[in-house]
PDB file of N, CA and C in Angstrom:
ATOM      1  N   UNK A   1       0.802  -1.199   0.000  1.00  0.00           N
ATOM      2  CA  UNK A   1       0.000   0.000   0.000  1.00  0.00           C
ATOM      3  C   UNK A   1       0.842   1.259   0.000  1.00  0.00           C
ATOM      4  N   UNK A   2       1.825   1.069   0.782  1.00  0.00           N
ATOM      5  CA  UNK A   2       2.739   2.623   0.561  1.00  0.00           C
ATOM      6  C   UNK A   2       3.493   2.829  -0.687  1.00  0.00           C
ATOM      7  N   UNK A   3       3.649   1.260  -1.348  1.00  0.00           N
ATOM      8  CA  UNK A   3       4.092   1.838  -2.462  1.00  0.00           C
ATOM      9  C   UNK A   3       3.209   2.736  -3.651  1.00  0.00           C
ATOM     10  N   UNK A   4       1.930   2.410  -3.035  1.00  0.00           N
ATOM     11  CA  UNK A   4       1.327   3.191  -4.337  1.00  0.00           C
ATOM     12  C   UNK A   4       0.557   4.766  -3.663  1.00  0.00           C
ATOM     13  N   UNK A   5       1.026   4.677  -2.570  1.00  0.00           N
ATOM     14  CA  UNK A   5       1.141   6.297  -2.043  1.00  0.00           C
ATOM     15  C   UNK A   5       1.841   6.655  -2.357  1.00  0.00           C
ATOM     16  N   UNK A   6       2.975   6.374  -2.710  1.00  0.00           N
ATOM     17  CA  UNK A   6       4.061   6.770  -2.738  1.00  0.00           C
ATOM     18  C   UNK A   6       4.132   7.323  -4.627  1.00  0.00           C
ATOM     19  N   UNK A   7       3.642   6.335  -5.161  1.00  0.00           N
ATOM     20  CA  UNK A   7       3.550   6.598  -6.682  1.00  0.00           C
ATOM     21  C   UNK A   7       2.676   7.893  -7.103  1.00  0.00           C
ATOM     22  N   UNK A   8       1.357   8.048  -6.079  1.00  0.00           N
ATOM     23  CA  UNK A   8       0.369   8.656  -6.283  1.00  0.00           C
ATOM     24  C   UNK A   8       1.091  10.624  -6.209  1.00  0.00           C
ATOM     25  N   UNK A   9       2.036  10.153  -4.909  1.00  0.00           N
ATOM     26  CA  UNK A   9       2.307  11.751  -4.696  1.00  0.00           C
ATOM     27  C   UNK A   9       3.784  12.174  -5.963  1.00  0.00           C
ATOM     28  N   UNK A  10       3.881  11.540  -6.677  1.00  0.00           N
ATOM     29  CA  UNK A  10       5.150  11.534  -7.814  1.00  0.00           C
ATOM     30  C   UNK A  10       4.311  11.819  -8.582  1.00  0.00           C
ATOM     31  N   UNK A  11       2.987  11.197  -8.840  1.00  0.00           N
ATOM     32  CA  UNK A  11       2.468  11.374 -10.852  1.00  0.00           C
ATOM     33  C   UNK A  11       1.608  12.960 -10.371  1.00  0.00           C
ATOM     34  N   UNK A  12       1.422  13.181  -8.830  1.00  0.00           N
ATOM     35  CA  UNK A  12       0.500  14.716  -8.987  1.00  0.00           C
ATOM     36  C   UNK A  12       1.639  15.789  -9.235  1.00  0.00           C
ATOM     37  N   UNK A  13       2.763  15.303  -8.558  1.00  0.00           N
ATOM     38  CA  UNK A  13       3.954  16.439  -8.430  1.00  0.00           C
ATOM     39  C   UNK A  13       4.312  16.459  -9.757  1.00  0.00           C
ATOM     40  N   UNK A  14       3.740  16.145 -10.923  1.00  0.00           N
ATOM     41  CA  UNK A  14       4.374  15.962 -12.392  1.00  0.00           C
ATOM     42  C   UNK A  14       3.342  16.636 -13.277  1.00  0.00           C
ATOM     43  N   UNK A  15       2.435  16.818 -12.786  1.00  0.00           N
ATOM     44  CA  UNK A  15       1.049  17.284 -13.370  1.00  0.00           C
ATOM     45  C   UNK A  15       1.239  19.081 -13.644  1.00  0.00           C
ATOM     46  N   UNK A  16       1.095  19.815 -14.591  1.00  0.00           N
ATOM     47  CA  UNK A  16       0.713  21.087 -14.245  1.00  0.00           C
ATOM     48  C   UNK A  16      -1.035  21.347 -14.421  1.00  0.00           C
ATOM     49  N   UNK A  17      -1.053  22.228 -13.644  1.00  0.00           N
ATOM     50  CA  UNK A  17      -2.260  23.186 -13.537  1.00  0.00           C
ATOM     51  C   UNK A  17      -2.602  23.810 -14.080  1.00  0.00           C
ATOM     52  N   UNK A  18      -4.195  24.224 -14.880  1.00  0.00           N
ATOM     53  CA  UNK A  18      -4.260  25.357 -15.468  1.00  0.00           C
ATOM     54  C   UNK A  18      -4.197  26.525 -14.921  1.00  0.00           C
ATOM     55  N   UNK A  19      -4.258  27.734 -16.131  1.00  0.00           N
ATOM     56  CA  UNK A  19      -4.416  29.191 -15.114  1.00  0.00           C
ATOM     57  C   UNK A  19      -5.148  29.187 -14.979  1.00  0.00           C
ATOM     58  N   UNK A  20      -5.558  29.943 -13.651  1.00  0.00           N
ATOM     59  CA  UNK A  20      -6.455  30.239 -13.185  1.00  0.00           C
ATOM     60  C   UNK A  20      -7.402  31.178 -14.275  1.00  0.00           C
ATOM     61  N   UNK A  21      -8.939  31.136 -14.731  1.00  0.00           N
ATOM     62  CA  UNK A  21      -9.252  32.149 -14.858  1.00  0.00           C
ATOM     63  C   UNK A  21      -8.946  33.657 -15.135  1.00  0.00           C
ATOM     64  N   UNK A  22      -9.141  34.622 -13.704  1.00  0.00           N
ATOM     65  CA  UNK A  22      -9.093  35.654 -14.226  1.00  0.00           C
ATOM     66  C   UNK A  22      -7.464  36.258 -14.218  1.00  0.00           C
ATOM     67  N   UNK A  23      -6.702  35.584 -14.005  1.00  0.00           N
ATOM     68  CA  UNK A  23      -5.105  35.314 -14.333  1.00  0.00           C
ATOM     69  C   UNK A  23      -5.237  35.489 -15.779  1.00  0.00           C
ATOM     70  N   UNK A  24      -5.935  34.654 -16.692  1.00  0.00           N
ATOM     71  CA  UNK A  24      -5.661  34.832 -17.596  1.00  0.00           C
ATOM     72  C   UNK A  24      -5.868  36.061 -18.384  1.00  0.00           C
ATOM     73  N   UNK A  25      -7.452  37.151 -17.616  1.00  0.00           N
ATOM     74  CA  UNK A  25      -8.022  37.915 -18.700  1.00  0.00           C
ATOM     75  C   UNK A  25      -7.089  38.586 -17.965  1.00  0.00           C
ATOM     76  N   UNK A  26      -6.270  39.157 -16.952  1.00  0.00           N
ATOM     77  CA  UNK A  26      -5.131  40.414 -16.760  1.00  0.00           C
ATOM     78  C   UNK A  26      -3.910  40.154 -17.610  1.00  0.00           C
ATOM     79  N   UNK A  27      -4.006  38.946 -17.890  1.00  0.00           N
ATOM     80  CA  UNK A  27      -2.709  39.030 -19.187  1.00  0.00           C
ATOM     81  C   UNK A  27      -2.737  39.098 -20.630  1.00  0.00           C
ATOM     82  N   UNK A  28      -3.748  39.220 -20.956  1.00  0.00           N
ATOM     83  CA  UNK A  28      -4.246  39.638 -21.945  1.00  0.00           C
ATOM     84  C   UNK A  28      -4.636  41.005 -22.019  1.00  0.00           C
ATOM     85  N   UNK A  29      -5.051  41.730 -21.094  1.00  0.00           N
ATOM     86  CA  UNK A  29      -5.240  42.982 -20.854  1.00  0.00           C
ATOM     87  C   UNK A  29      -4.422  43.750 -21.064  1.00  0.00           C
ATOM     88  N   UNK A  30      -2.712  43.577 -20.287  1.00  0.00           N
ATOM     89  CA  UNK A  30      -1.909  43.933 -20.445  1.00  0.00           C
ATOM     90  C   UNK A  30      -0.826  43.467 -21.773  1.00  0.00           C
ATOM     91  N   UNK A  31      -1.457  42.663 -22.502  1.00  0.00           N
ATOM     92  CA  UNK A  31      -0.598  42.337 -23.848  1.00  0.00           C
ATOM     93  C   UNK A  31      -1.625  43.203 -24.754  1.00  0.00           C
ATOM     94  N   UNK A  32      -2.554  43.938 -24.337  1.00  0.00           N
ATOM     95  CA  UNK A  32      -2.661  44.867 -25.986  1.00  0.00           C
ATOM     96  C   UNK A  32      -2.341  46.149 -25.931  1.00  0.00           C
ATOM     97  N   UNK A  33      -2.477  46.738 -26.906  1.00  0.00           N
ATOM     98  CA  UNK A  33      -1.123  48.155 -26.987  1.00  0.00           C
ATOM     99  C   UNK A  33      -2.249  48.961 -27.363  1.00  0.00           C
ATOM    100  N   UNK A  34      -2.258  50.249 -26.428  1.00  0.00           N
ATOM    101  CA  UNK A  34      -3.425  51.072 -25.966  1.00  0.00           C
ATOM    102  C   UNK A  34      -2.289  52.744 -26.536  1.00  0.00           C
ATOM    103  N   UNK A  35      -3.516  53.557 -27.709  1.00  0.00           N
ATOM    104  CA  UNK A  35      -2.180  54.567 -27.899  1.00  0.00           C
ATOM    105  C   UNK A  35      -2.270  55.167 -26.718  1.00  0.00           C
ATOM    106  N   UNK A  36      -1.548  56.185 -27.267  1.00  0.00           N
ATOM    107  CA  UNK A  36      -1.585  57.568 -25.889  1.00  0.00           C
ATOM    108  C   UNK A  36      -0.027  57.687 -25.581  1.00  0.00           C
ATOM    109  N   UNK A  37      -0.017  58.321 -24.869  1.00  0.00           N
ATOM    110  CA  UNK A  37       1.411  58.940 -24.275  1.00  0.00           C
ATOM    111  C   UNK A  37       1.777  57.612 -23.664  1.00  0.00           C
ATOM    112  N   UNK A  38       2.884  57.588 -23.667  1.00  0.00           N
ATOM    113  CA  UNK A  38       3.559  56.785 -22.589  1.00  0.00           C
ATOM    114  C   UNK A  38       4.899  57.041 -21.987  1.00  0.00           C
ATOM    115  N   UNK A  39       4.733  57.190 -20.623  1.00  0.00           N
ATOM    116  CA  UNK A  39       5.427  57.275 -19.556  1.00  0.00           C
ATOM    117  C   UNK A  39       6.217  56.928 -18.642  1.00  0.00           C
ATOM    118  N   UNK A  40       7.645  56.643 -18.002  1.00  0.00           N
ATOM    119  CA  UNK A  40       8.169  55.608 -17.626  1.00  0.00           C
ATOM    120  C   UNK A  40       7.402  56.291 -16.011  1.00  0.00           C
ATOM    121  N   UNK A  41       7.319  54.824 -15.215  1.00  0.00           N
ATOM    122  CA  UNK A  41       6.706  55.858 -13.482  1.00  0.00           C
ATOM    123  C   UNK A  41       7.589  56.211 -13.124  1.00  0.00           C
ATOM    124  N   UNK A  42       9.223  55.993 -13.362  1.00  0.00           N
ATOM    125  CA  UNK A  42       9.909  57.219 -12.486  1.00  0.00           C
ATOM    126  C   UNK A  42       9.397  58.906 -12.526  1.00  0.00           C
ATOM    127  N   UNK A  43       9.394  59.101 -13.619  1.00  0.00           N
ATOM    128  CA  UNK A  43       9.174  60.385 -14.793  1.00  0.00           C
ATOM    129  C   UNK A  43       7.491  61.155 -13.891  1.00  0.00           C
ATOM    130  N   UNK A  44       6.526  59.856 -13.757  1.00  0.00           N
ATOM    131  CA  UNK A  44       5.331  60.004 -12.745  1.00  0.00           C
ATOM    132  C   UNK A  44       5.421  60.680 -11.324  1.00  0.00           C
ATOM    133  N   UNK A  45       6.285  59.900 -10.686  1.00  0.00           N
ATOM    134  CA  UNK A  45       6.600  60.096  -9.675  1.00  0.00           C
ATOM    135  C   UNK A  45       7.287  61.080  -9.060  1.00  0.00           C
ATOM    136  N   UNK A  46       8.246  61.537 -10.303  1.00  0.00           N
ATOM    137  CA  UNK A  46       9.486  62.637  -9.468  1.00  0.00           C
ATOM    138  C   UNK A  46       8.461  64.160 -10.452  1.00  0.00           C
ATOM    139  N   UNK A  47       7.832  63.993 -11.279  1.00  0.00           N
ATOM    140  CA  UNK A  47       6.552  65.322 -10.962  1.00  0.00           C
ATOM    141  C   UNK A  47       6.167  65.544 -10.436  1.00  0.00           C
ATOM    142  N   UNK A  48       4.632  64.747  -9.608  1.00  0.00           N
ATOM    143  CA  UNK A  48       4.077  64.975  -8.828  1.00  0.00           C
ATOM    144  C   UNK A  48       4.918  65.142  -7.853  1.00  0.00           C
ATOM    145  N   UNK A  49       5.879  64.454  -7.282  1.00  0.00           N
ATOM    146  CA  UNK A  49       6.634  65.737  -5.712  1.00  0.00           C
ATOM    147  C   UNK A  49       7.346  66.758  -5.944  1.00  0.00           C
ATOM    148  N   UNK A  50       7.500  66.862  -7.624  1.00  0.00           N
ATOM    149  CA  UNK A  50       8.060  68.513  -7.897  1.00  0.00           C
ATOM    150  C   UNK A  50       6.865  69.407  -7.749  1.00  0.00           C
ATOM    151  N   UNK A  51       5.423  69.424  -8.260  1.00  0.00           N
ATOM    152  CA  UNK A  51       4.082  69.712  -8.371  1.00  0.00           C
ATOM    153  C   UNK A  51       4.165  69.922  -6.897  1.00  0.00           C
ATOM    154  N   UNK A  52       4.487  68.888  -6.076  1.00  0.00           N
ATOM    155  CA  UNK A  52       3.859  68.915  -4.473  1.00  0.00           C
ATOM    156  C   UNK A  52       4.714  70.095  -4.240  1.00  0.00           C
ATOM    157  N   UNK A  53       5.824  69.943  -4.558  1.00  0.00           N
ATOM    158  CA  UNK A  53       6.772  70.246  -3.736  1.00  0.00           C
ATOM    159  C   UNK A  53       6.535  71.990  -3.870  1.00  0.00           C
ATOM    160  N   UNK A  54       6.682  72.652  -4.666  1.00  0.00           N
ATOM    161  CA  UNK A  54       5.763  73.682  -5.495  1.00  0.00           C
ATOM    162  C   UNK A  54       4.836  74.649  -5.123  1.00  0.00           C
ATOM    163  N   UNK A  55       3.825  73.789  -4.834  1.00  0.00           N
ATOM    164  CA  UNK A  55       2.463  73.964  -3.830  1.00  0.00           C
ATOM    165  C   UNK A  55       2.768  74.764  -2.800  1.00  0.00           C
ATOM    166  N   UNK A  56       3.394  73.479  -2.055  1.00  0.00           N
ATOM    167  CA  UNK A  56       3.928  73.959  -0.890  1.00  0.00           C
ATOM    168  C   UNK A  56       4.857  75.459  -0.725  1.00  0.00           C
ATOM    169  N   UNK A  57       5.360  75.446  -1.633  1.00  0.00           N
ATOM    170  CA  UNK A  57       6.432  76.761  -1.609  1.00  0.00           C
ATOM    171  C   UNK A  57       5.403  77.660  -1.869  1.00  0.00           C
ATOM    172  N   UNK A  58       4.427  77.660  -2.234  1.00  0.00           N
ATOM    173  CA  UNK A  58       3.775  78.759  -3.021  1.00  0.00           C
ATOM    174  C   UNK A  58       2.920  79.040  -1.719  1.00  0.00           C
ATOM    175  N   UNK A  59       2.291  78.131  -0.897  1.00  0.00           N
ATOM    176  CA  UNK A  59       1.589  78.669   0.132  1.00  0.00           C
ATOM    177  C   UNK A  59       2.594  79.114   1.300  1.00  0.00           C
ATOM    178  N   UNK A  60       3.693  78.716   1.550  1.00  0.00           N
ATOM    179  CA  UNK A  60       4.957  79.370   2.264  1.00  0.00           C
ATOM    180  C   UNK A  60       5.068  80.324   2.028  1.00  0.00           C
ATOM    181  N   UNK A  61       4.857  81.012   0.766  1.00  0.00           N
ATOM    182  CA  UNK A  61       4.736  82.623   0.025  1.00  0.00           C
ATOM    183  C   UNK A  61       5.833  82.753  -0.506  1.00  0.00           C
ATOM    184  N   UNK A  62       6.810  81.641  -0.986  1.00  0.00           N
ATOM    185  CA  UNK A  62       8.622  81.511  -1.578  1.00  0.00           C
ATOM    186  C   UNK A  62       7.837  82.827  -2.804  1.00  0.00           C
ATOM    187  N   UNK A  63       6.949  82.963  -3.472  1.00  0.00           N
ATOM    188  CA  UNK A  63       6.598  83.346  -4.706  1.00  0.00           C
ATOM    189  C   UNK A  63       6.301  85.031  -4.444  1.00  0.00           C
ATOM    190  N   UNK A  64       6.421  85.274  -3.208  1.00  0.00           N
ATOM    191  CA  UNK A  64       5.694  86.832  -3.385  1.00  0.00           C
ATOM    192  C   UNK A  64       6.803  87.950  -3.128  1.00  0.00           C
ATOM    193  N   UNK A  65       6.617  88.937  -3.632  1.00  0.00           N
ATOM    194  CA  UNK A  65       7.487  89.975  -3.826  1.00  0.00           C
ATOM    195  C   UNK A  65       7.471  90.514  -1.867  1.00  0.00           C
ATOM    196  N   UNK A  66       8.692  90.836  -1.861  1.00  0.00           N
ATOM    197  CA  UNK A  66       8.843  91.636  -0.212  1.00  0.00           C
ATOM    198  C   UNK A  66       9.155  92.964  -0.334  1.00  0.00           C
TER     199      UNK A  66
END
């Protein structure tokens, strides 16, 4: 009997799985090519805290004549 436990847990460990579902429709989503601008997110990222950064100076009053 253990030998064919033993067989049983070898032929599942050999098996693959399908994908899951909605695994599949996000990769497909992301394999079609949408126009528009495109952006690297560093480029995203270091704006908006120049933008922030900005803001901020501007309500500090860095911007007004003395």
């Amino acid at each position: 009997m253990s030998g064919s436990k033993k067989a049983k847990k070898s032929g599942g460990s050999s098996e693959r799985r399908p994908t899951a579902m909605p695994a599949a429709g996000l990769l497909t989503f992301y394999e079609e090519d949408i126009g528009g601008i495109k952006l690297r997110p560093e480029y995203v990222v270091i704006s908006a805290f120049l933008l922030s950064l900005l803001v901020v100076m501007a309500h500090l009053g860095f911007f007004t004549p003395r």
